[in-house]
C-alpha atoms as a PDB file:
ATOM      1  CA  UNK A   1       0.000   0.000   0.000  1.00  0.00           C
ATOM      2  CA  UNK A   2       1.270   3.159  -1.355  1.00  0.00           C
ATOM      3  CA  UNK A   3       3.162   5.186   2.608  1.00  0.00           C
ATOM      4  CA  UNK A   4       1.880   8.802   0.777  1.00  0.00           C
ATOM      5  CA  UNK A   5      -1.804   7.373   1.480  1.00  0.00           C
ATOM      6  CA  UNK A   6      -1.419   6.159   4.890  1.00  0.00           C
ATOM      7  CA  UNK A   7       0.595   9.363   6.026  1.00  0.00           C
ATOM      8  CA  UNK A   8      -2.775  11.507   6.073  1.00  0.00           C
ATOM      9  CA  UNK A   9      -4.642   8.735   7.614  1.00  0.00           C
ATOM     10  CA  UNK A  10      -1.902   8.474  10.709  1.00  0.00           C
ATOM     11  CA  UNK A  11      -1.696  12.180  11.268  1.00  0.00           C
ATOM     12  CA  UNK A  12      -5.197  12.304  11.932  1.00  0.00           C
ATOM     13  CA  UNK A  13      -5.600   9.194  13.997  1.00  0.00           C
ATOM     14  CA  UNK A  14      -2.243  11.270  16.013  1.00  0.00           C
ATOM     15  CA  UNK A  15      -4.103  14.539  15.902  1.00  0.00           C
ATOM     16  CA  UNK A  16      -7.168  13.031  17.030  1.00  0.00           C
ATOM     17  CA  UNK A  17      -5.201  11.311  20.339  1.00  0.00           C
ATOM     18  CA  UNK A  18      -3.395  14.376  20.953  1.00  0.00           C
ATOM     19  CA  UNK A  19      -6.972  16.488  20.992  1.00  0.00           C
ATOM     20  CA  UNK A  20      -8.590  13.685  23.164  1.00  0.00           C
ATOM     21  CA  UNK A  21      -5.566  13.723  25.551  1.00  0.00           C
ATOM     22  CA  UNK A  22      -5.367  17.127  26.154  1.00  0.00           C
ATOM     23  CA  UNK A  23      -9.118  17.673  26.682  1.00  0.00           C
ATOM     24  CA  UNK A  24      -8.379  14.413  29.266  1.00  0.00           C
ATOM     25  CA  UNK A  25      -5.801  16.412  31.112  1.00  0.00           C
ATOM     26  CA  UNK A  26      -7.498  19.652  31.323  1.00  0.00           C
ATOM     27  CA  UNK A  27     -10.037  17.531  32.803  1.00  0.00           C
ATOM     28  CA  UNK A  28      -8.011  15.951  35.387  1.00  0.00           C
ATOM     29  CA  UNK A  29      -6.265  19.183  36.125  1.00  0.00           C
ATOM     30  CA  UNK A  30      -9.665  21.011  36.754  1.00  0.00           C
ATOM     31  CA  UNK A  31     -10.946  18.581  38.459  1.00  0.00           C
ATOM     32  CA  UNK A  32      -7.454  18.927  41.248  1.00  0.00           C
ATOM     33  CA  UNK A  33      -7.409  22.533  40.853  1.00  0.00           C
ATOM     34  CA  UNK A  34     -10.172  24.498  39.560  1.00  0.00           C
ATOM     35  CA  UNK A  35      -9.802  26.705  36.168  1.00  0.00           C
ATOM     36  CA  UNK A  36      -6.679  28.598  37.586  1.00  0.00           C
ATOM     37  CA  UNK A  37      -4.847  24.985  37.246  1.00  0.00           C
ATOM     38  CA  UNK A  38      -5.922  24.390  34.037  1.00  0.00           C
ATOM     39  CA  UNK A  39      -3.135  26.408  32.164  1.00  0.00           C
ATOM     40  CA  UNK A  40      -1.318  24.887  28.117  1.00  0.00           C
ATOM     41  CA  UNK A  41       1.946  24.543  29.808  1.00  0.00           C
ATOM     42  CA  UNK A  42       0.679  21.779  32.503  1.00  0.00           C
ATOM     43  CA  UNK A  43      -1.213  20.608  30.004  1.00  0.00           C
ATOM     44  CA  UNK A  44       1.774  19.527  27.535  1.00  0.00           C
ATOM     45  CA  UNK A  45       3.576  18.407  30.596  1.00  0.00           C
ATOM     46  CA  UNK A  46       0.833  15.916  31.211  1.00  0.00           C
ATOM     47  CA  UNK A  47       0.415  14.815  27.798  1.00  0.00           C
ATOM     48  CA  UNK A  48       3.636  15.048  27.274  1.00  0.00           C
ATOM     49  CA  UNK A  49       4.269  17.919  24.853  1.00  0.00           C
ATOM     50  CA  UNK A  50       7.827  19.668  24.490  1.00  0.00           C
ATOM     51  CA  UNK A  51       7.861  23.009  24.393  1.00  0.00           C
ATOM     52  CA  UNK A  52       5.307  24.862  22.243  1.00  0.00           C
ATOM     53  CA  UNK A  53       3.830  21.984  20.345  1.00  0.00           C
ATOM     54  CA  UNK A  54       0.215  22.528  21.481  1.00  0.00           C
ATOM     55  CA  UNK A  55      -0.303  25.325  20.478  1.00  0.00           C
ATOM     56  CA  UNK A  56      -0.603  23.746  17.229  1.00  0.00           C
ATOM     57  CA  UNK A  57      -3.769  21.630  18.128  1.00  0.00           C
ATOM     58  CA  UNK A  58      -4.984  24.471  20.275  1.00  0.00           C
ATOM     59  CA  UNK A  59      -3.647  28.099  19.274  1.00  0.00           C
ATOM     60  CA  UNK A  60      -5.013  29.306  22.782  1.00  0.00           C
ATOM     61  CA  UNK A  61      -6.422  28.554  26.625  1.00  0.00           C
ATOM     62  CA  UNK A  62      -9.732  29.692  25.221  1.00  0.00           C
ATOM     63  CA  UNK A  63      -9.844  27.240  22.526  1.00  0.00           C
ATOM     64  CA  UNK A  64      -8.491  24.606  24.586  1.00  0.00           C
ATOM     65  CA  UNK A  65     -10.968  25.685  27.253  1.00  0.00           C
ATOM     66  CA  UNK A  66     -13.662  25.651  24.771  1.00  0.00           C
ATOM     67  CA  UNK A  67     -12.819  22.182  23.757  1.00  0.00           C
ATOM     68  CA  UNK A  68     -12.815  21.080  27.793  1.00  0.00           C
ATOM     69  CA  UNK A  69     -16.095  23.476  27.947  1.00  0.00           C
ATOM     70  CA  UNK A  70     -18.044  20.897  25.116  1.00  0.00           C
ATOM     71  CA  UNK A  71     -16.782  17.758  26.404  1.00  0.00           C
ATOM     72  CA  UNK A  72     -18.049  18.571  29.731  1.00  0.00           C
ATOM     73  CA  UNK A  73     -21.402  19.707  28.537  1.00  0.00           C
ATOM     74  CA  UNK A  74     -21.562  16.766  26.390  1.00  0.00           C
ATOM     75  CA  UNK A  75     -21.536  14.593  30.030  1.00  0.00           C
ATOM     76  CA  UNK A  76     -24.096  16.311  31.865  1.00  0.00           C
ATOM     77  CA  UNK A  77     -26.294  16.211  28.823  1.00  0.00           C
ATOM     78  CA  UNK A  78     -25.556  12.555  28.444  1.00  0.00           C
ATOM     79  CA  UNK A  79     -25.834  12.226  32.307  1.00  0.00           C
ATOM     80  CA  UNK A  80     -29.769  13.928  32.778  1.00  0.00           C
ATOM     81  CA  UNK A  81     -30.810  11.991  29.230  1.00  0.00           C
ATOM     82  CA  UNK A  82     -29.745   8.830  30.874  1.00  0.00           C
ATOM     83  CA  UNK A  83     -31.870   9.268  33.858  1.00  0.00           C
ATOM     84  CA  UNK A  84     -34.707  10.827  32.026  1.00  0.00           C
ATOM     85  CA  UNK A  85     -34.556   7.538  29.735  1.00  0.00           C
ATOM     86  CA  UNK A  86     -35.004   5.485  33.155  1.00  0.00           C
ATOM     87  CA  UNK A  87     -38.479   6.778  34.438  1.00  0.00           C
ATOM     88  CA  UNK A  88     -41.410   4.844  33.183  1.00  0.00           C
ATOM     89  CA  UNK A  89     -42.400   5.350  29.560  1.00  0.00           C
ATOM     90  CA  UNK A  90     -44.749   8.434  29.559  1.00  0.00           C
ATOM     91  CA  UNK A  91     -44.522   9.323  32.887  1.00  0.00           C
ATOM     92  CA  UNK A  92     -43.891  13.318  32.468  1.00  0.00           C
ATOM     93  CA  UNK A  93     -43.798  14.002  36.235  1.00  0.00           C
ATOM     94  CA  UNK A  94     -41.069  11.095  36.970  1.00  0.00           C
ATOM     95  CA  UNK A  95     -39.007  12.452  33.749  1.00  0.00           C
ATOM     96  CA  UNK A  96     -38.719  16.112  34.898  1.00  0.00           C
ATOM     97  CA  UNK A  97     -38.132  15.532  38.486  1.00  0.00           C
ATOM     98  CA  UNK A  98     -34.961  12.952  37.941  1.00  0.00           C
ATOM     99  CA  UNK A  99     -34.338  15.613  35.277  1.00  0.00           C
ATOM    100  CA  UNK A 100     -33.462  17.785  38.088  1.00  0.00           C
ATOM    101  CA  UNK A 101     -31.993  15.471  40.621  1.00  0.00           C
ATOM    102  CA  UNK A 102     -29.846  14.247  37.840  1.00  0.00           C
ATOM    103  CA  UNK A 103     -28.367  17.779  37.344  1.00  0.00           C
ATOM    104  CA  UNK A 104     -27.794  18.566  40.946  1.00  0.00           C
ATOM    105  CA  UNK A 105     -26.030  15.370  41.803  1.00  0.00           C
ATOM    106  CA  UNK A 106     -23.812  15.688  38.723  1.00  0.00           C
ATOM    107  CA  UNK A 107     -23.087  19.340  39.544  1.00  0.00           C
ATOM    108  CA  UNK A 108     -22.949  18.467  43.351  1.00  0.00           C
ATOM    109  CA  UNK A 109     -20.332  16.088  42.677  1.00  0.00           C
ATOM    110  CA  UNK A 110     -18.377  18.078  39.862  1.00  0.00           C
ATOM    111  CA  UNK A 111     -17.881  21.956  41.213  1.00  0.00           C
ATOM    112  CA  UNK A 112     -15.264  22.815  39.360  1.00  0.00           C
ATOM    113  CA  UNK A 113     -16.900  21.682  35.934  1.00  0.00           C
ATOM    114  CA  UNK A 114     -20.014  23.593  37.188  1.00  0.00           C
ATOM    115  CA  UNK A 115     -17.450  26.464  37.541  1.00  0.00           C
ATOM    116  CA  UNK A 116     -16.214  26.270  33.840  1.00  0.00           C
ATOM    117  CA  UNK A 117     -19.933  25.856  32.423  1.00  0.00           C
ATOM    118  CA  UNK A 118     -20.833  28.637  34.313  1.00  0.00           C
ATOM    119  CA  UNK A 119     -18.375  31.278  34.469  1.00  0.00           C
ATOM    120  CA  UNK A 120     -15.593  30.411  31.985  1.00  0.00           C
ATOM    121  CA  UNK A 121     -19.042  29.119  29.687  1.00  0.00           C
ATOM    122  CA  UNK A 122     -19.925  32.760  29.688  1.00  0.00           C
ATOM    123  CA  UNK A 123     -16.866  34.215  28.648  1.00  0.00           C
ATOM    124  CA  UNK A 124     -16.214  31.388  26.083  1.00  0.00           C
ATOM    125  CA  UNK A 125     -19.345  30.951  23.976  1.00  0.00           C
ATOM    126  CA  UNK A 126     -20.144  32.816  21.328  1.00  0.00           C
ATOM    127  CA  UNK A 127     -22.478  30.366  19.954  1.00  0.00           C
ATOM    128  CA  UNK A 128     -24.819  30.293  22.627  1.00  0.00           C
ATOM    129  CA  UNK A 129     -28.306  29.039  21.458  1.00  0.00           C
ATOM    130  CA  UNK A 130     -30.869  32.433  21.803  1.00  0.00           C
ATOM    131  CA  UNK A 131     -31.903  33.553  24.591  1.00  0.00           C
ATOM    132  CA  UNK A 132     -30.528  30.079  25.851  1.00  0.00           C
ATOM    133  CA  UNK A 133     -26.939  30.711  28.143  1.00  0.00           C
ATOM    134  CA  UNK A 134     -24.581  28.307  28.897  1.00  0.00           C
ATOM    135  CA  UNK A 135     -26.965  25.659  30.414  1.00  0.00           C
ATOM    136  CA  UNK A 136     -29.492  25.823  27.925  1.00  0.00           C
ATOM    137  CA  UNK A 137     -28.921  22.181  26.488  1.00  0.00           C
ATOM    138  CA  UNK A 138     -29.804  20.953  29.832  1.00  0.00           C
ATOM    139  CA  UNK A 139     -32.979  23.165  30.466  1.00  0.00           C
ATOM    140  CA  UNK A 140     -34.211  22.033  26.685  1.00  0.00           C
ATOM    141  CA  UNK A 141     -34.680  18.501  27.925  1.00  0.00           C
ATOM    142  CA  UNK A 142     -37.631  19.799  29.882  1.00  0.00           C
ATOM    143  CA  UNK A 143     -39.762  20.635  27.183  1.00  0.00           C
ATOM    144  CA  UNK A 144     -40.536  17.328  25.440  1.00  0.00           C
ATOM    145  CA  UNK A 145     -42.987  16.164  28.412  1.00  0.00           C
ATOM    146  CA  UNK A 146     -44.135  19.816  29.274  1.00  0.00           C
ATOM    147  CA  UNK A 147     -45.526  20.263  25.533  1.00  0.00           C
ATOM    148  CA  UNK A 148     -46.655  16.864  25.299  1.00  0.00           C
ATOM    149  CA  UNK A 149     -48.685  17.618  28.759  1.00  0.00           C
ATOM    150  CA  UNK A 150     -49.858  21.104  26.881  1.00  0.00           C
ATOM    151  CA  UNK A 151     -50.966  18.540  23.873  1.00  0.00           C
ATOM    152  CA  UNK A 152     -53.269  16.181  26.190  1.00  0.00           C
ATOM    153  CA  UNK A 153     -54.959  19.672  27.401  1.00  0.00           C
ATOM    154  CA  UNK A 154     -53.873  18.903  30.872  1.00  0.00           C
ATOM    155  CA  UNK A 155     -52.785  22.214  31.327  1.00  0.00           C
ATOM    156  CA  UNK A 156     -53.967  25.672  29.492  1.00  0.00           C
ATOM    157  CA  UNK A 157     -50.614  28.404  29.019  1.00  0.00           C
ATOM    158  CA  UNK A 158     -53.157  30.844  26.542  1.00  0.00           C
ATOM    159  CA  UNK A 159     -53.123  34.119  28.729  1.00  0.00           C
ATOM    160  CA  UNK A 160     -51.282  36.563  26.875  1.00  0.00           C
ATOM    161  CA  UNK A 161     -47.330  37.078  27.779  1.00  0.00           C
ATOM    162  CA  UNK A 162     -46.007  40.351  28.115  1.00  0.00           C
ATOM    163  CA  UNK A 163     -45.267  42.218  24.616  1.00  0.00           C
ATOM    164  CA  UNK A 164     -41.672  43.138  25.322  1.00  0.00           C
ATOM    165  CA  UNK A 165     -40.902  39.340  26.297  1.00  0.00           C
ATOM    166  CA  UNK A 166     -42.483  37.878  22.730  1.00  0.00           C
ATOM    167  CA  UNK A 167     -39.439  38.404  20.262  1.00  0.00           C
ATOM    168  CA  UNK A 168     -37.533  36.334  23.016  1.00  0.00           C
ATOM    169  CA  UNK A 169     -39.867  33.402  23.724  1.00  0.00           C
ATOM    170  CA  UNK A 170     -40.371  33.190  20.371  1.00  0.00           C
ATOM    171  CA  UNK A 171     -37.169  32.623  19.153  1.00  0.00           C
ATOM    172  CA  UNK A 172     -36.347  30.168  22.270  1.00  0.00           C
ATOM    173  CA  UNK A 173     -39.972  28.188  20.863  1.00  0.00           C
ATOM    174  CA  UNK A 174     -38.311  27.677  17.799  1.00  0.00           C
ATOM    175  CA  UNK A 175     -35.182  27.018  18.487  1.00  0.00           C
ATOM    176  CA  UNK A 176     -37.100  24.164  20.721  1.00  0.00           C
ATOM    177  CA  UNK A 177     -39.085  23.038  17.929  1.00  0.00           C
ATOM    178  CA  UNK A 178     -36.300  22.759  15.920  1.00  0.00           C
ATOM    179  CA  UNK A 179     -34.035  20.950  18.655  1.00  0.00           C
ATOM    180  CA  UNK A 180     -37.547  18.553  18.955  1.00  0.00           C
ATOM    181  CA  UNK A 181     -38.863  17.981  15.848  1.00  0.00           C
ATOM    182  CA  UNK A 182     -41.401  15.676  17.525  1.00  0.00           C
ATOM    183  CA  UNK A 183     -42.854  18.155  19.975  1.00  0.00           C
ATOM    184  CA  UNK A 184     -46.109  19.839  19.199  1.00  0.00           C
ATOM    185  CA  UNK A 185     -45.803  22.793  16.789  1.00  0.00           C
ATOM    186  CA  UNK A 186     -48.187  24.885  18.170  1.00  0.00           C
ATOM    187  CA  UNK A 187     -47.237  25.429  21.880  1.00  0.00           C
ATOM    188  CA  UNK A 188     -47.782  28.978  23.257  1.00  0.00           C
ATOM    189  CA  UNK A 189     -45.536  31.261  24.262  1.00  0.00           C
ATOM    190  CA  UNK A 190     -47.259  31.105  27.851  1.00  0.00           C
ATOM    191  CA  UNK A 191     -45.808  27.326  28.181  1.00  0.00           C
ATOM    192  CA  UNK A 192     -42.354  28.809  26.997  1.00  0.00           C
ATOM    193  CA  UNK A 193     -42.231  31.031  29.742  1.00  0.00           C
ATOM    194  CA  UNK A 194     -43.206  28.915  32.052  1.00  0.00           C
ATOM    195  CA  UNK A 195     -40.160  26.488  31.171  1.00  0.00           C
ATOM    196  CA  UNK A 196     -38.223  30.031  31.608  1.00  0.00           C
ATOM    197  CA  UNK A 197     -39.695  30.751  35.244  1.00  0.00           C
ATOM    198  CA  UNK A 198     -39.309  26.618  36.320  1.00  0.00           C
ATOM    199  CA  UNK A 199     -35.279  26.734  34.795  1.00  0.00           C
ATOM    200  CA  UNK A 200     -34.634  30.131  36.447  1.00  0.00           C
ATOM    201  CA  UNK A 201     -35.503  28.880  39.905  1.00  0.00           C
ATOM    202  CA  UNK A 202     -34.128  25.952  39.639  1.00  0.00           C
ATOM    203  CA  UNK A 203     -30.708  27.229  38.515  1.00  0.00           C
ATOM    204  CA  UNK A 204     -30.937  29.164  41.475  1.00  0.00           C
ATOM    205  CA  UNK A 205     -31.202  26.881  43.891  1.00  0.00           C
ATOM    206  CA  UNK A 206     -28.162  24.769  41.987  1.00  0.00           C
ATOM    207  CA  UNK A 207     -26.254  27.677  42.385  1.00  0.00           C
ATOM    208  CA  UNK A 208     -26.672  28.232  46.063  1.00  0.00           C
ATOM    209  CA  UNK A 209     -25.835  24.224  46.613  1.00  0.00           C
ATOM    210  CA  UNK A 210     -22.938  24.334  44.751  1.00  0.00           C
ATOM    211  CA  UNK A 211     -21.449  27.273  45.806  1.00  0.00           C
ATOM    212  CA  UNK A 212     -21.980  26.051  49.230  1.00  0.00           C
ATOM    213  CA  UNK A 213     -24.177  29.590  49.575  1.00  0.00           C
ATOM    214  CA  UNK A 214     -26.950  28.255  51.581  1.00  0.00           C
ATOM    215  CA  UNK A 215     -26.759  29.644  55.301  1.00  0.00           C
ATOM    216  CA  UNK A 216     -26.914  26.028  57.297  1.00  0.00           C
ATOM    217  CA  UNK A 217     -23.906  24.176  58.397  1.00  0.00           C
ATOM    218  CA  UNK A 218     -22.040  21.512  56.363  1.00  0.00           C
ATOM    219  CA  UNK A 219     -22.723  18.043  56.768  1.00  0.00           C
ATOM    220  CA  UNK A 220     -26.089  16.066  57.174  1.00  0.00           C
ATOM    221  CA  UNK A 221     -28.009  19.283  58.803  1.00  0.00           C
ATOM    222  CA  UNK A 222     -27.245  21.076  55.229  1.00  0.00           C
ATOM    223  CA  UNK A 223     -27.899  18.206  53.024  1.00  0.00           C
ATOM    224  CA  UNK A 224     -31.162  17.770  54.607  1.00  0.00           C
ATOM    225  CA  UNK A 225     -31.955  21.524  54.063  1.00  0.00           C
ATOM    226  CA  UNK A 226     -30.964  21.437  50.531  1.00  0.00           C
ATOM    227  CA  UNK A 227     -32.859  18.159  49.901  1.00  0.00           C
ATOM    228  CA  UNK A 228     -36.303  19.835  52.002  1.00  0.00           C
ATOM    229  CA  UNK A 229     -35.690  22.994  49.657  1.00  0.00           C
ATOM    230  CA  UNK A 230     -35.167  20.920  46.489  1.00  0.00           C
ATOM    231  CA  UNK A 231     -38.300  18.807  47.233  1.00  0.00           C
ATOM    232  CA  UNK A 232     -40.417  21.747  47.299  1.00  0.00           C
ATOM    233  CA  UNK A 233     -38.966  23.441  44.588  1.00  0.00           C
ATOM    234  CA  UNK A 234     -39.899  20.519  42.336  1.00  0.00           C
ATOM    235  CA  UNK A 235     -43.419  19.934  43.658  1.00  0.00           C
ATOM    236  CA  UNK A 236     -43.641  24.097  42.712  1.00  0.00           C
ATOM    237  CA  UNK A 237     -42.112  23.325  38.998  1.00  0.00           C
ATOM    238  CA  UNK A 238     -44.617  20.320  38.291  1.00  0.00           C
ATOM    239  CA  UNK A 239     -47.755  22.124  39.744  1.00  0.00           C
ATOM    240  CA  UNK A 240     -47.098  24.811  37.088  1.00  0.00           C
ATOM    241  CA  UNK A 241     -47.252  21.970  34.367  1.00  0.00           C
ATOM    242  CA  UNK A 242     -50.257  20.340  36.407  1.00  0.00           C
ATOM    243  CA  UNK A 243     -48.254  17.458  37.173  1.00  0.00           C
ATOM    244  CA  UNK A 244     -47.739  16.080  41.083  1.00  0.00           C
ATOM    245  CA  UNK A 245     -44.929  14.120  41.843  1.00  0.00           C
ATOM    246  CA  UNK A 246     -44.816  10.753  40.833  1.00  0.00           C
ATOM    247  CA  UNK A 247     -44.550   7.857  43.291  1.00  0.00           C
ATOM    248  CA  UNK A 248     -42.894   5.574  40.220  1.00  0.00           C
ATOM    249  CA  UNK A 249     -40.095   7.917  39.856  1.00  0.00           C
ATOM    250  CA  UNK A 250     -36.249   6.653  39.768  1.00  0.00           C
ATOM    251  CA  UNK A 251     -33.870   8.897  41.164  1.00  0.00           C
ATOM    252  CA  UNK A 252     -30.161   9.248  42.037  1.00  0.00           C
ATOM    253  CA  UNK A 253     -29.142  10.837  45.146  1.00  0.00           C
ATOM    254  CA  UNK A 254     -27.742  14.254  45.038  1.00  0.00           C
ATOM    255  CA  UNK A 255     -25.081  14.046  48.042  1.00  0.00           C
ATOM    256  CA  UNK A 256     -22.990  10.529  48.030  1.00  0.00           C
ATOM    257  CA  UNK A 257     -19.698   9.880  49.748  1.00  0.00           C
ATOM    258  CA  UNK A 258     -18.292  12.525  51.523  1.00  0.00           C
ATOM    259  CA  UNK A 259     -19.983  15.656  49.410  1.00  0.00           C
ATOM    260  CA  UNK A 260     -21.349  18.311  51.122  1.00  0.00           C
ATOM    261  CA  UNK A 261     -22.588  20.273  48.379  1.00  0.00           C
ATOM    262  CA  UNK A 262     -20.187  22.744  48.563  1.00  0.00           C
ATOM    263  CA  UNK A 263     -16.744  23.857  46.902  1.00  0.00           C
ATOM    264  CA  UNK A 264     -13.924  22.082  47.612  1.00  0.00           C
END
């Protein structure tokens, strides 16, 4: 076999490792260190770079924090689908509440990637879905089983949404729509915003836990405070989508091991 048509063929396959390594390593060294630690020098040293040579696969920190920025998105994303995918089939309640739990254990249990989505996320993105921020691939998974609720008439959203808020729900509605081919095409702008209100609450409450923000002492006292305030806000989310909590749902806990919630 002719060595000219391999050559391309290997260079990828070694461009390819090197981009996967890296991505591994800023990984590992956010996950010791926080975003401060995650720097292209330790990076080569851990992959095992000399000198400038990654700046070839990455010609920056932002693009190699970009890079570590998807692949971590990418996991959550596939985390909350996975537990989503475990409730029974059609039960809308059970999928939205271990949507939820499923984001605050991940997020519990990885800070410092909460950190980069977050804060580094805003910096970073300038392909940020409308209207949508750096979590917004997350909060979409929520509006499958709210539309398909809206579609059985269990719930009414037709009261008229404030004028100055339409050019903004309306490009987040099809945005949805086109993420969801599947979902209803005629939802209201009412249900839109009341996926907006449930996600904004709920990201607050995320933030808090993480952040270790919430005024109670570490340990069981706190996680039992978080887990009281996290109960309630998800009985609040489903009543706006006339849903009650389901009794058949499967969920993960959010505080295992030795978490407390907060930064490490």
């Amino acid at each position: 076999m002719n060595s000219s048509a391999e050559s391309p063929t290997r260079r990828q396959r070694l461009r390819e490792e090197v981009l996967n390594n890296s991505i591994a390593a800023a990984r590992g060294l956010l996950t010791e260190g926080g975003l401060e630690g995650v720097t292209m020098l330790a990076v080569s040293r851990v992959v095992g770079i000399a000198g400038p040579g990654l700046y070839r696969y990455f010609p920056s920190r932002a693009d190699l924090l970009k890079a570590t920025y998807r692949h971590v998105l990418d996991e959550l994303v596939a985390h909350v689908r996975a537990a989503v995918a475990r409730q029974p089939a059609g039960d809308r309640a059970a999928e939205l509440h271990a949507m939820t739990y499923a984001m605050f254990a991940w997020c519990v249990a990885h800070p410092h990637e909460f950190d980069l989505l977050l804060g580094a996320g805003l910096r970073l993105r300038d392909d940020a879905p409308v209207g949508g921020g750096t979590f917004y691939e997350v909060a979409a998974l929520a509006f499958p089983p709210v539309a398909a609720q809206w579609a059985d008439g269990a719930v009414r959203f037709d009261e008229p949404v404030p004028s100055e808020l339409e050019p903004e729900l309306a490009a987040r509605r099809d945005l949805l729509l086109a993420v969801f081919p599947d979902a209803p095409r005629e939802v209201p702008l009412g249900l839109v915003a009341a996926v907006r209100v449930a996600w904004q609450r709920t990201f607050g409450l995320l933030c808090m836990t993480v952040y270790g923000h919430i005024a109670e002492p570490d340990g069981p006292v706190r996680r039992d405070y978080v887990m009281a305030l996290l109960e309630e806000l998800n009985a609040s989310n489903l009543a706006i989508f006339g849903l009650e909590i389901s009794s058949a749902v499967v969920l993960e806990p959010v505080f295992t091991g030795t978490t407390g919630g907060g930064r490490a």
